[in-house]
Each structure stands twice: as C-alpha cells, then as structure tokens.
PDB file of N, CA and C in Angstrom:
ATOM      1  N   UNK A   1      32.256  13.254  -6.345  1.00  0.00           N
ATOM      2  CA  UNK A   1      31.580  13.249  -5.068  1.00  0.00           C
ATOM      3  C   UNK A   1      31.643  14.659  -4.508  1.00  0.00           C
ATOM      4  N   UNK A   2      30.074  14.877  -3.824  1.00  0.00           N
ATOM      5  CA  UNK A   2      30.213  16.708  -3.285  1.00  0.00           C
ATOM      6  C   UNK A   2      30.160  16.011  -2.247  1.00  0.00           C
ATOM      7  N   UNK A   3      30.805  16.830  -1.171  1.00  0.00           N
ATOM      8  CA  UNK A   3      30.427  16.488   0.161  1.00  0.00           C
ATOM      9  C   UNK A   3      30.372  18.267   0.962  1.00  0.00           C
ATOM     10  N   UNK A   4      29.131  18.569   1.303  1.00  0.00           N
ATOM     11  CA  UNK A   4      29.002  19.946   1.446  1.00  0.00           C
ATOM     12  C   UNK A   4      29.690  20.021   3.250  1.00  0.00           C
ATOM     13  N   UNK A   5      29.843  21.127   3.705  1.00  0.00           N
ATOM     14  CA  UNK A   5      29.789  21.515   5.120  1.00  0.00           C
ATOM     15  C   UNK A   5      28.637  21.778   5.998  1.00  0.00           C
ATOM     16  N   UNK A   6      27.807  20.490   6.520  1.00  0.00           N
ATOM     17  CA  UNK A   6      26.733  21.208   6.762  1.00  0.00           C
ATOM     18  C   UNK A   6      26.617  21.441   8.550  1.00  0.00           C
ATOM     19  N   UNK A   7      27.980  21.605   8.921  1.00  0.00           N
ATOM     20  CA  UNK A   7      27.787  21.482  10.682  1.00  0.00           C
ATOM     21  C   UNK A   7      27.377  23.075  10.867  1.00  0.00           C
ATOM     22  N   UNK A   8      27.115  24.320  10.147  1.00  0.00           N
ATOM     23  CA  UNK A   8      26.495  25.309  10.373  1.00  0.00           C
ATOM     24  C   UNK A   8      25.169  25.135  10.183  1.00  0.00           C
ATOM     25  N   UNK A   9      24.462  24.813   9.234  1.00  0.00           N
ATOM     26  CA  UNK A   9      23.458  24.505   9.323  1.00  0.00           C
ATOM     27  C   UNK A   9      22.653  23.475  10.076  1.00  0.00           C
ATOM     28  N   UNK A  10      23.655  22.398  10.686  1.00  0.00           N
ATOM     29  CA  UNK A  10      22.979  21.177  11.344  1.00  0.00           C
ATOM     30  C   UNK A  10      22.785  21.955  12.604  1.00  0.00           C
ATOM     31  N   UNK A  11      23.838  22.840  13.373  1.00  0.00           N
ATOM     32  CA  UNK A  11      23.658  23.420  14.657  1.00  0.00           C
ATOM     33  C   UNK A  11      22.376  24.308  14.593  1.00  0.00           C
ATOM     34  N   UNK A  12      22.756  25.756  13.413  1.00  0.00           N
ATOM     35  CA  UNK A  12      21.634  26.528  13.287  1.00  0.00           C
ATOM     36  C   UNK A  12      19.771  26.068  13.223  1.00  0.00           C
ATOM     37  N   UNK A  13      19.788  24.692  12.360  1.00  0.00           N
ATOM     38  CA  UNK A  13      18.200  24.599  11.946  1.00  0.00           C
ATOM     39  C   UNK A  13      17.928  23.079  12.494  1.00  0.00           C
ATOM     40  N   UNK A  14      18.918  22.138  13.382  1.00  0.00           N
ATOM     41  CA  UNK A  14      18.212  21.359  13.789  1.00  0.00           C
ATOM     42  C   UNK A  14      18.701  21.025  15.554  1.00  0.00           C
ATOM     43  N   UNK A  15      19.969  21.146  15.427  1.00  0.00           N
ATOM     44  CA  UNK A  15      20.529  21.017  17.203  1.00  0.00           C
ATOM     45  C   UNK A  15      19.847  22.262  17.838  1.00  0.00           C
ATOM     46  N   UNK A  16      19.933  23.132  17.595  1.00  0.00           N
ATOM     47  CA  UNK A  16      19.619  24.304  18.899  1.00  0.00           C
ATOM     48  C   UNK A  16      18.195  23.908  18.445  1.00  0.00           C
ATOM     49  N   UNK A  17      17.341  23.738  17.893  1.00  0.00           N
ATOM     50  CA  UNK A  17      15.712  23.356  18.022  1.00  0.00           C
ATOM     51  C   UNK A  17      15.194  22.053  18.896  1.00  0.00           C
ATOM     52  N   UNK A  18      16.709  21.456  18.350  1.00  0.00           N
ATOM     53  CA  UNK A  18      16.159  19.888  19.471  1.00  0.00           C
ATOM     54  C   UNK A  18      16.156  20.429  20.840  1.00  0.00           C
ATOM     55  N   UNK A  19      17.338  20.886  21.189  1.00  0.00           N
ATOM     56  CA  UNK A  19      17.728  21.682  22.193  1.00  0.00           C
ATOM     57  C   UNK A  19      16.426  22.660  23.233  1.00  0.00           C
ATOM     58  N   UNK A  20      16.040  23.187  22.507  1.00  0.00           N
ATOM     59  CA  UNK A  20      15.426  23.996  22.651  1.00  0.00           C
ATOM     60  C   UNK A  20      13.585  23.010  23.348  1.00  0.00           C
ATOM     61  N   UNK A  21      13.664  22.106  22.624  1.00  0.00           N
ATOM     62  CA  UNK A  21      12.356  21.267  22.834  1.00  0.00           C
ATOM     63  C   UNK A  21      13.140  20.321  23.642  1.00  0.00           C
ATOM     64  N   UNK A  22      14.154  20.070  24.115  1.00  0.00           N
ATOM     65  CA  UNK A  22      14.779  19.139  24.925  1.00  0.00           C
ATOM     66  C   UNK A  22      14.555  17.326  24.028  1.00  0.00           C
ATOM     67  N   UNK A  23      14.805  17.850  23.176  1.00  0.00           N
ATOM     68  CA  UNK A  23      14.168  16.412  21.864  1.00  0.00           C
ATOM     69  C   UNK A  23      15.143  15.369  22.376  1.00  0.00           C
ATOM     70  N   UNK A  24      14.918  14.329  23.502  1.00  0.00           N
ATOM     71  CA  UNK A  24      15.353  13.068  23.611  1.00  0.00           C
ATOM     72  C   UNK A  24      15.186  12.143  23.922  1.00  0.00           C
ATOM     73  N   UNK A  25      15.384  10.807  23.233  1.00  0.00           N
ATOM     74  CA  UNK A  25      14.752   9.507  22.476  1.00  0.00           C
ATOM     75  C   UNK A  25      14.990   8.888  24.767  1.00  0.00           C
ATOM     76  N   UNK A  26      13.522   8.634  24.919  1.00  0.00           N
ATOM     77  CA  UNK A  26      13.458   7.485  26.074  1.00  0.00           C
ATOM     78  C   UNK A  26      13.898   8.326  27.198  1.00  0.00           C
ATOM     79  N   UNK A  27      14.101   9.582  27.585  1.00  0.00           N
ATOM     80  CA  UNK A  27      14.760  10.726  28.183  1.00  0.00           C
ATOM     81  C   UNK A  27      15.663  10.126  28.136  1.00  0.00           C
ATOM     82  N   UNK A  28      16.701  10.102  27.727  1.00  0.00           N
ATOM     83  CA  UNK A  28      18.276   9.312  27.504  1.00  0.00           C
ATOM     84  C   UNK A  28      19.058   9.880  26.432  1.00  0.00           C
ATOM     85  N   UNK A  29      18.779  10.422  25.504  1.00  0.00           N
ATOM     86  CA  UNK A  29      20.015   9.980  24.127  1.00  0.00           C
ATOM     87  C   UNK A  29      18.940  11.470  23.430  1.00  0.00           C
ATOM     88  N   UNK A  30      20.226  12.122  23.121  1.00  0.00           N
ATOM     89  CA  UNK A  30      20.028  13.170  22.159  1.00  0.00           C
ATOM     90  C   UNK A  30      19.622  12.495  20.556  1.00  0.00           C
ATOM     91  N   UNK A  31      18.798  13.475  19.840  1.00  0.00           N
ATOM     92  CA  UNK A  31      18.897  12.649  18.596  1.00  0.00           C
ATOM     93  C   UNK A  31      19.933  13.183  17.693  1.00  0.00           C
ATOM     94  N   UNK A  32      20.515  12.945  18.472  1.00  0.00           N
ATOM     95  CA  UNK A  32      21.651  13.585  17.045  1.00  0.00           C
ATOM     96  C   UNK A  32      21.742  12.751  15.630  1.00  0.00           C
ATOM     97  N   UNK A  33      21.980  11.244  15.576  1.00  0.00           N
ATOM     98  CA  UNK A  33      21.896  11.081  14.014  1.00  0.00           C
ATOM     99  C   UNK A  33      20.148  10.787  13.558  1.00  0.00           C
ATOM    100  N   UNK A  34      19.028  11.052  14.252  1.00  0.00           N
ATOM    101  CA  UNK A  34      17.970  11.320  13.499  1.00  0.00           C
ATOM    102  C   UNK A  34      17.890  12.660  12.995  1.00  0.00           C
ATOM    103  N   UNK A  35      18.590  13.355  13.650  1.00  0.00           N
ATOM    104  CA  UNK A  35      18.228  14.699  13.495  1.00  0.00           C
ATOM    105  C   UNK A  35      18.847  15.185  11.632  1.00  0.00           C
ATOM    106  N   UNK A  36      20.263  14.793  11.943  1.00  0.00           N
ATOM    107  CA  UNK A  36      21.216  14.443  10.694  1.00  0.00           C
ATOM    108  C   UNK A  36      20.757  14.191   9.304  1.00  0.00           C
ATOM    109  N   UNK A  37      19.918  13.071   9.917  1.00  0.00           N
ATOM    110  CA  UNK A  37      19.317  12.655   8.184  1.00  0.00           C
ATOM    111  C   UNK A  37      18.583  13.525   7.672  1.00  0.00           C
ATOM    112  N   UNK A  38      17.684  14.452   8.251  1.00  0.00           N
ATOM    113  CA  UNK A  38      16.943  15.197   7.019  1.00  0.00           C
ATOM    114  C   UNK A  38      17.421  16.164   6.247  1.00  0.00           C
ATOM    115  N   UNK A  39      18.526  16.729   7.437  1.00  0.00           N
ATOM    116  CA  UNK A  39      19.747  17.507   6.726  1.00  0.00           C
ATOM    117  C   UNK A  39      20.358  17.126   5.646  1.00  0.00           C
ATOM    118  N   UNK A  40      20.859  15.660   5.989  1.00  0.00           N
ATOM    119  CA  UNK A  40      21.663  14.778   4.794  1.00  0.00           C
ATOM    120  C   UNK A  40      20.923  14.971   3.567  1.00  0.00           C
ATOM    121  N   UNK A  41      19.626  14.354   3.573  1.00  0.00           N
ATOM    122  CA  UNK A  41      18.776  14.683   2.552  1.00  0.00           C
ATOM    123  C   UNK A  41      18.614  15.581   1.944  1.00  0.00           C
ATOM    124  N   UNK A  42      18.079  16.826   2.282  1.00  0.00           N
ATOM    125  CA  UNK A  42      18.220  18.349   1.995  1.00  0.00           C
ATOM    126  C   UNK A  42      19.235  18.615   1.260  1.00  0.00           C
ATOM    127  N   UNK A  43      21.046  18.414   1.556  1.00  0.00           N
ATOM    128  CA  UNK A  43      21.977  18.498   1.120  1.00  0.00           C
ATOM    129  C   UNK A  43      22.100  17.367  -0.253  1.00  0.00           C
ATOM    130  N   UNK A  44      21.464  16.319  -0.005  1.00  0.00           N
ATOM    131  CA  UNK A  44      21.289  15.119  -1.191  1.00  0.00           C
ATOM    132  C   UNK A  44      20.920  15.712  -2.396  1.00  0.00           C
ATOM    133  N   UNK A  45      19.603  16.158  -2.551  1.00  0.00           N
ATOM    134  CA  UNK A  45      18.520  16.677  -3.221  1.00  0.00           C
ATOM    135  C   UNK A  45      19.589  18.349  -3.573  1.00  0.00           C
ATOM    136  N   UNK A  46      19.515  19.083  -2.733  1.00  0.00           N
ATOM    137  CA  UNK A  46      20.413  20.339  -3.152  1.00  0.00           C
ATOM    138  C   UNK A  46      21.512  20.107  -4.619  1.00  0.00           C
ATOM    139  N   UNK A  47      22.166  19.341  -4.287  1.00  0.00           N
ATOM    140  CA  UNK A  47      23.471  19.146  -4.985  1.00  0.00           C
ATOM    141  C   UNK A  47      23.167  18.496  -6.397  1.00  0.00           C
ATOM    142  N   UNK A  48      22.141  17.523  -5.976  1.00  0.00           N
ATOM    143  CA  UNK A  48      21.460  16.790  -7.396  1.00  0.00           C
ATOM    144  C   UNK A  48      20.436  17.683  -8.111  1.00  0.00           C
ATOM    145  N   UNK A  49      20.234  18.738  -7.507  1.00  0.00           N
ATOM    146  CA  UNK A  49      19.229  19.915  -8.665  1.00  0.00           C
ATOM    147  C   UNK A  49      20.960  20.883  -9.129  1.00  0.00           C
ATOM    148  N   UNK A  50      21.674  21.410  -8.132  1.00  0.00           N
ATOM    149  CA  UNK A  50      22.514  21.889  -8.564  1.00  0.00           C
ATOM    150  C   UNK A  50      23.285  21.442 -10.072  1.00  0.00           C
ATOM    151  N   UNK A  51      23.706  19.979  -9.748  1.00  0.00           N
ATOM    152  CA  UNK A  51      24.231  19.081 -11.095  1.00  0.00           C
ATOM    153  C   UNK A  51      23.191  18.573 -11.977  1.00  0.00           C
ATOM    154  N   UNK A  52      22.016  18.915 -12.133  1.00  0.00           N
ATOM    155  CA  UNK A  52      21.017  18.382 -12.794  1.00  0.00           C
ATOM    156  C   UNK A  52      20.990  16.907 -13.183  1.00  0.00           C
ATOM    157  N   UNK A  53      21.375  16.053 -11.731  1.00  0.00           N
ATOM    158  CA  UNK A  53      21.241  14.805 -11.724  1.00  0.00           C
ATOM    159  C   UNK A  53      19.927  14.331 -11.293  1.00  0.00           C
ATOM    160  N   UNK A  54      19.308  13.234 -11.496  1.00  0.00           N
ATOM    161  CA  UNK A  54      18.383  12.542 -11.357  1.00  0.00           C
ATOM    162  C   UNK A  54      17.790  12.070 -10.391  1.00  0.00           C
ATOM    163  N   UNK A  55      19.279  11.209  -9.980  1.00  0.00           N
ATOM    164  CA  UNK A  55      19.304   9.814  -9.037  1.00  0.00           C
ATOM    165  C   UNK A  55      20.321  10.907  -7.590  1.00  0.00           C
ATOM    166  N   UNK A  56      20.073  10.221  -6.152  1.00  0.00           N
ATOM    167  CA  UNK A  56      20.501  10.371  -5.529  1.00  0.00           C
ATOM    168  C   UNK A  56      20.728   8.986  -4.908  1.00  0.00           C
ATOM    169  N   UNK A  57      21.633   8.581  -4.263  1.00  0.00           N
ATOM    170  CA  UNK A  57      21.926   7.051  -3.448  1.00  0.00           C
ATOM    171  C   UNK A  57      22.709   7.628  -2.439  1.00  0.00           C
ATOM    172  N   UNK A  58      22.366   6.333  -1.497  1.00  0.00           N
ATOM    173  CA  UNK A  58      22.813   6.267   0.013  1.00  0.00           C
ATOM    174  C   UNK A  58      23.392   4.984   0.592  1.00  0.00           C
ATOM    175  N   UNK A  59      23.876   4.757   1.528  1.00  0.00           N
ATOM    176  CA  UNK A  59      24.561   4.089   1.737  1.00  0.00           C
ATOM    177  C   UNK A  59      24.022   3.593   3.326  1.00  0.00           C
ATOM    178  N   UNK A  60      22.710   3.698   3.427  1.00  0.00           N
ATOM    179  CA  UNK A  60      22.360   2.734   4.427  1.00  0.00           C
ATOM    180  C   UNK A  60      22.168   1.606   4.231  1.00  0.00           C
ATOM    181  N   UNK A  61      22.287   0.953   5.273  1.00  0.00           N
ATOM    182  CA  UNK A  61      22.430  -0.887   5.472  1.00  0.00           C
ATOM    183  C   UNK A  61      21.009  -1.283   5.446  1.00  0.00           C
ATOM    184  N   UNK A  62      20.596  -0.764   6.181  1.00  0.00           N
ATOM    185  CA  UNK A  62      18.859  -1.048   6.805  1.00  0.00           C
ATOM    186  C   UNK A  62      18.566  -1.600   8.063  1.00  0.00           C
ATOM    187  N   UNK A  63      19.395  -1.645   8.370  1.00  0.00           N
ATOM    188  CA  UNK A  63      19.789  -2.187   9.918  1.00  0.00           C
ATOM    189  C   UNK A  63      19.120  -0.996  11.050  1.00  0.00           C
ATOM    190  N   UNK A  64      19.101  -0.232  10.600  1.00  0.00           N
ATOM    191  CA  UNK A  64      18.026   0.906  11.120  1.00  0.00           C
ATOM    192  C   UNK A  64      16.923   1.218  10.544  1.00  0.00           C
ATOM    193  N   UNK A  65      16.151   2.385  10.778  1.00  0.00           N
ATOM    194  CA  UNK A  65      15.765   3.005   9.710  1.00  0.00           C
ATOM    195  C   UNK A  65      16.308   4.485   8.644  1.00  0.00           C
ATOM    196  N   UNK A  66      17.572   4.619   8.884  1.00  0.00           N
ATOM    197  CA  UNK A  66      17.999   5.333   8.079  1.00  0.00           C
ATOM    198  C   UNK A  66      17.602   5.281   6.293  1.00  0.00           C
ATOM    199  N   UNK A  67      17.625   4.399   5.888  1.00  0.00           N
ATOM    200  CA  UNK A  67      17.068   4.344   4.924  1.00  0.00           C
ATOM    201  C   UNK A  67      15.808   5.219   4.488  1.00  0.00           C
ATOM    202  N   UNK A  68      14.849   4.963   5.336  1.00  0.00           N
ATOM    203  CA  UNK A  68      13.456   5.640   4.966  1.00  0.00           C
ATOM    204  C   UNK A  68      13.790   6.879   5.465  1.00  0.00           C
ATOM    205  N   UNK A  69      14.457   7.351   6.594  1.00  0.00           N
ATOM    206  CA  UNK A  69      14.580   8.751   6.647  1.00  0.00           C
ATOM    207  C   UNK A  69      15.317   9.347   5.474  1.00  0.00           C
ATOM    208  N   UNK A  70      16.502   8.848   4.708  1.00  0.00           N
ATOM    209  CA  UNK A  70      16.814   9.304   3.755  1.00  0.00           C
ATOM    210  C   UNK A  70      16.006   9.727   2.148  1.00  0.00           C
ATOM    211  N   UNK A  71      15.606   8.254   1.940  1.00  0.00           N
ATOM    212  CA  UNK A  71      14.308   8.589   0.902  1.00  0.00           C
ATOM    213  C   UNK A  71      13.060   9.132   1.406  1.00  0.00           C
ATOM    214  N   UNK A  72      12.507   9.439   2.083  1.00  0.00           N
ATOM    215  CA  UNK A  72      11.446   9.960   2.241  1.00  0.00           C
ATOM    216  C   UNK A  72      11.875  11.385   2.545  1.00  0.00           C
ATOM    217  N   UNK A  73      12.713  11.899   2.930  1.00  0.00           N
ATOM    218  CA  UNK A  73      13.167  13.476   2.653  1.00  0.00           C
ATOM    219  C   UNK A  73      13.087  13.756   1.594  1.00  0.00           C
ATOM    220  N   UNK A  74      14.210  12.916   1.199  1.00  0.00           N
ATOM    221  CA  UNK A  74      14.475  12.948  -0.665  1.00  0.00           C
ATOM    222  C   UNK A  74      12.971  13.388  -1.531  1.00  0.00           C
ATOM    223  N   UNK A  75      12.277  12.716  -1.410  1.00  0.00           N
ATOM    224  CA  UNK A  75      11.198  12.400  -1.816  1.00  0.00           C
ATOM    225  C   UNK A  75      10.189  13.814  -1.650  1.00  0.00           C
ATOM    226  N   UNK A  76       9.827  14.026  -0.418  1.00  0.00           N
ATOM    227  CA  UNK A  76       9.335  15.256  -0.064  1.00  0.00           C
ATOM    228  C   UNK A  76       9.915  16.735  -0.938  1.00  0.00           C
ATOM    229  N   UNK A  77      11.351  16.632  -0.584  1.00  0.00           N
ATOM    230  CA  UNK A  77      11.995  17.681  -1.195  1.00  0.00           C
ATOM    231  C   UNK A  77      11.794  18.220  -2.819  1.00  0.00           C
ATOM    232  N   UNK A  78      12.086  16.530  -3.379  1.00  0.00           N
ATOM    233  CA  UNK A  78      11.857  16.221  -4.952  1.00  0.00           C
ATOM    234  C   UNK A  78      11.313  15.046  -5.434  1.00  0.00           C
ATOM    235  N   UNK A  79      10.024  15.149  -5.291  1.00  0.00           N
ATOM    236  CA  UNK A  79       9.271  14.282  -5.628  1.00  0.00           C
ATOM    237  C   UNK A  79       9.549  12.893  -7.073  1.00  0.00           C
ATOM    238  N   UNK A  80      10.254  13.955  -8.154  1.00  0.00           N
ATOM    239  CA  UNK A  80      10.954  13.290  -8.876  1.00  0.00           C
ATOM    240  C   UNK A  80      11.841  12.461  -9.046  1.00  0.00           C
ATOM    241  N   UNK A  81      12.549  12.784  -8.161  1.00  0.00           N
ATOM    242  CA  UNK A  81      14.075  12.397  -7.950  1.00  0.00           C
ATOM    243  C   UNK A  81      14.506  10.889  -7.640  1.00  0.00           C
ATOM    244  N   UNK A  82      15.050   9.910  -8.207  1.00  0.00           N
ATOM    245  CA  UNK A  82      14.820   8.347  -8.006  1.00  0.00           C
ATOM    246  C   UNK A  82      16.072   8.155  -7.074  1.00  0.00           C
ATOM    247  N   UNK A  83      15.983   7.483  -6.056  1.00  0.00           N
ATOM    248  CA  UNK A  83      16.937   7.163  -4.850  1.00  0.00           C
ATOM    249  C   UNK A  83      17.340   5.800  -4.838  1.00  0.00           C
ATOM    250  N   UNK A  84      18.608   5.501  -5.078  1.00  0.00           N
ATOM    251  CA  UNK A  84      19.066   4.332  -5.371  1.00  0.00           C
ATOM    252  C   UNK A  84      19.549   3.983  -3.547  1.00  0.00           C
ATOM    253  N   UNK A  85      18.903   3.030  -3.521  1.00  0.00           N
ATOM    254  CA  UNK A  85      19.222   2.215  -1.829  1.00  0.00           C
ATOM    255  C   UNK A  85      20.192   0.672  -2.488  1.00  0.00           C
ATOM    256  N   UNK A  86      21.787   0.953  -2.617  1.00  0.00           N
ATOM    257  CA  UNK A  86      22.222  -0.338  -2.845  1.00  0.00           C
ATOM    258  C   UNK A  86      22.207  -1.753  -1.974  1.00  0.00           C
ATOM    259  N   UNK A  87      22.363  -1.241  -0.767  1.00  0.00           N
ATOM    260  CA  UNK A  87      21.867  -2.452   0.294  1.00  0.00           C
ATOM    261  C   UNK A  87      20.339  -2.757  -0.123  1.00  0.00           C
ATOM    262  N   UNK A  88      19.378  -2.752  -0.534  1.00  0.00           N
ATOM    263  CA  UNK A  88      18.385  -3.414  -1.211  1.00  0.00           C
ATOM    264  C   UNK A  88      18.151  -4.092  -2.453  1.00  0.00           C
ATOM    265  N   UNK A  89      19.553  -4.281  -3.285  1.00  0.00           N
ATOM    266  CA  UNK A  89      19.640  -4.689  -4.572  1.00  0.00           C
ATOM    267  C   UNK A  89      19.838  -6.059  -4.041  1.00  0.00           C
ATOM    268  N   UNK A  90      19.609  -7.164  -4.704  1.00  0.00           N
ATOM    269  CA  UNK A  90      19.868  -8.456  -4.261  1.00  0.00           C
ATOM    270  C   UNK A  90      21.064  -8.893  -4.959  1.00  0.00           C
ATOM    271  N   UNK A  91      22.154  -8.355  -5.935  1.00  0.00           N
ATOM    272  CA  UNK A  91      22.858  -8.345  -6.229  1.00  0.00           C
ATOM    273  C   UNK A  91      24.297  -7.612  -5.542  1.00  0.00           C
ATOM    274  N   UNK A  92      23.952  -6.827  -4.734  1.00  0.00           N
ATOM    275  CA  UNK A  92      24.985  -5.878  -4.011  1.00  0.00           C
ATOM    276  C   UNK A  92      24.881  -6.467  -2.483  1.00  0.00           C
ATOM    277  N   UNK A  93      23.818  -6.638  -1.731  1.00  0.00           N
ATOM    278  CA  UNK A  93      24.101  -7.249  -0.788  1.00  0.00           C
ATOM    279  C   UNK A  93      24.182  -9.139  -0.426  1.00  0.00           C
ATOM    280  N   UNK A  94      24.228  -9.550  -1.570  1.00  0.00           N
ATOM    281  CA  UNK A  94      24.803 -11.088  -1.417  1.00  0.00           C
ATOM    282  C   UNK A  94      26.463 -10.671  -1.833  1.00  0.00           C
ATOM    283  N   UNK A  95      26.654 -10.048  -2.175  1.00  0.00           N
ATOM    284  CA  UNK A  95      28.264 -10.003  -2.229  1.00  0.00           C
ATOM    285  C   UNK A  95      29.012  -9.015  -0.988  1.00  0.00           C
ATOM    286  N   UNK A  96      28.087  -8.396  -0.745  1.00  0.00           N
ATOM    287  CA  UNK A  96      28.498  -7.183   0.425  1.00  0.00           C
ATOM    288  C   UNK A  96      27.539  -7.402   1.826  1.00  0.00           C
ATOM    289  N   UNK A  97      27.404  -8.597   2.242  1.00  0.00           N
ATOM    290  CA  UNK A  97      26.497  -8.741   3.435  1.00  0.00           C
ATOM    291  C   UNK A  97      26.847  -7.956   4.520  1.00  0.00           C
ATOM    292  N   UNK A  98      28.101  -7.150   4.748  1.00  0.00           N
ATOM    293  CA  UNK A  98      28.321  -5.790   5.634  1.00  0.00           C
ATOM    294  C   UNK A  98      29.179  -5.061   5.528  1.00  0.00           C
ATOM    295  N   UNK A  99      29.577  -4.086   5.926  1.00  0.00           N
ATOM    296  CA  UNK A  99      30.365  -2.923   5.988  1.00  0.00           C
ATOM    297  C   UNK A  99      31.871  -4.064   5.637  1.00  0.00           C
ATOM    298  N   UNK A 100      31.947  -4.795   6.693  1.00  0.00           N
ATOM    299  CA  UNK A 100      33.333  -5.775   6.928  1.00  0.00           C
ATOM    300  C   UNK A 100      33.602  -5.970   5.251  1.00  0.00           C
ATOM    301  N   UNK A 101      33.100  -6.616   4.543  1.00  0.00           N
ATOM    302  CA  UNK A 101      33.149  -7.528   2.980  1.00  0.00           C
ATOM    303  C   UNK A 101      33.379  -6.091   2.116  1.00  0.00           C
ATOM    304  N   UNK A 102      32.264  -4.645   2.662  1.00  0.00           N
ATOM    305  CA  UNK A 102      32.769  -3.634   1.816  1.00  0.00           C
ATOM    306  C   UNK A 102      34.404  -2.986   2.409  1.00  0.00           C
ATOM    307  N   UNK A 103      34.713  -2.739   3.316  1.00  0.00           N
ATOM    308  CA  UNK A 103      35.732  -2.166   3.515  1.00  0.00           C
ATOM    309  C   UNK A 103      37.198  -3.213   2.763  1.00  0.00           C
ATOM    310  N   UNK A 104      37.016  -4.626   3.190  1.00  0.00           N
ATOM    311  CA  UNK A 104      37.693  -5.414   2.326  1.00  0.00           C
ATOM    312  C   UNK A 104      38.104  -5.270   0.661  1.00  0.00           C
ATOM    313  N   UNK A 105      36.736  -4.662   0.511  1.00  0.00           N
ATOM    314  CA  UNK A 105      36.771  -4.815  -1.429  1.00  0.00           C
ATOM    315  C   UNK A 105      37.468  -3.404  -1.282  1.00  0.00           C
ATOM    316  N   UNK A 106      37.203  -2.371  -0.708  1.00  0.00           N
ATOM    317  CA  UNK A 106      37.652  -1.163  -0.520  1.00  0.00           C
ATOM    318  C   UNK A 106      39.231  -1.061  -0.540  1.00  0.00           C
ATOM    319  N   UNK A 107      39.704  -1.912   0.421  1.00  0.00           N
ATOM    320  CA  UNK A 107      41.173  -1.488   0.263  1.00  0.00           C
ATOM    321  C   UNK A 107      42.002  -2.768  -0.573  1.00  0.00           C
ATOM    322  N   UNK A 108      41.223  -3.605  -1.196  1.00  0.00           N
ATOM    323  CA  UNK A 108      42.005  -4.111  -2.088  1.00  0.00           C
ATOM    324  C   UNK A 108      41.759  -3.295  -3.268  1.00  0.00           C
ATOM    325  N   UNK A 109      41.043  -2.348  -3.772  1.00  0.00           N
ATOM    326  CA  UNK A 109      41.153  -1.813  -4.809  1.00  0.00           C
ATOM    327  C   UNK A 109      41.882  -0.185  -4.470  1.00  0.00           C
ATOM    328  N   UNK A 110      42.110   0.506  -3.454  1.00  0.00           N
ATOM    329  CA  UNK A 110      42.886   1.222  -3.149  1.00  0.00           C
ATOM    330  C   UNK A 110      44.259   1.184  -3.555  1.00  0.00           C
ATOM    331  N   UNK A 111      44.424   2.892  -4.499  1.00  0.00           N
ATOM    332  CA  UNK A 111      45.199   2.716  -5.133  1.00  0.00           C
ATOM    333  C   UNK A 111      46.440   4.654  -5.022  1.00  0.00           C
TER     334      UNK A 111
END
C-alpha cells in the first residue's frame, strides 16, 4: 500500500482555489471532501503508472457519490486503467453490508 502526502498539494491546487471562488455547497459547508476526491484520484492513477499496475480500487460504500468521483477521475486521467469498486460486487457487499461487519472482520484478523 502507497499512501502519498498530498495535504501540500490539496492546499496548493484545490483549497486556496475553492477559497478563492468562495466554493460552498448551499452557502453553508466548504467542499472539502469533494474537493479531495479528484486529488485522491490523481494520486490513484499516479502511483498505478508509477508501479505499472492496471487496476486501481476504492473503498467507497456508495452511500454518496464518492464512487463516481473516484472513477471518473480515474478514468479521465487514464482512460485505460480498470477501477475495482468492491462495495458493488454482490459478493463483497452481502457479507460486508457496512463499515460495522468490515471493521469486525478487520480486527478479528489483526495480528
């Protein structure tokens, strides 16, 4: 697992721009985790050309739309690139219907 540093770049190329356009959802609420995901993505796609991997996956529920903001970056970035969404497998979420059932399996296999 890479997990890059991207709070220089999230401030530099997407907070001070929201900022700057006063970007907020209903005049109420900064977008801070819309803003996040395309970054996330960017950094997704980066790391998977770096390792000359294929597949990139995520770990949204769908309970939002995080999901599509994730693949559809993905997508844009590297058109190629196949994005595994496990909360859409019908095999992963009848056994994992939420975070609760994953954190469970999580620390019984914690080792």
């Amino acid at each position: 697992m890479i997990i890059p540093d991207l709070r220089q770049d999230f401030v530099d190329d997407f907070i001070w721009a929201a900022v700057q356009a006063n970007a907020t959802y209903e005049d109420r609420y900064l977008l801070g985790t819309a803003l996040a995901r395309p970054l996330i993505a960017k950094a997704m796609v980066k790391v998977a050309i770096e390792e000359g991997a294929h597949y990139v996956a995520h770990g949204a529920t769908g309970k939002g739309n995080d999901q599509i903001r994730f693949e559809l970056g993905a997508y844009a970035l590297h058109p190629s690139i196949e994005v595994i969404s496990p909360w859409r497998l019908p095999e992963f979420y009848t056994t994992f219907p939420g975070r609760k059932e994953l954190f469970a399996y999580a620390e019984v296999r914690m080792t």
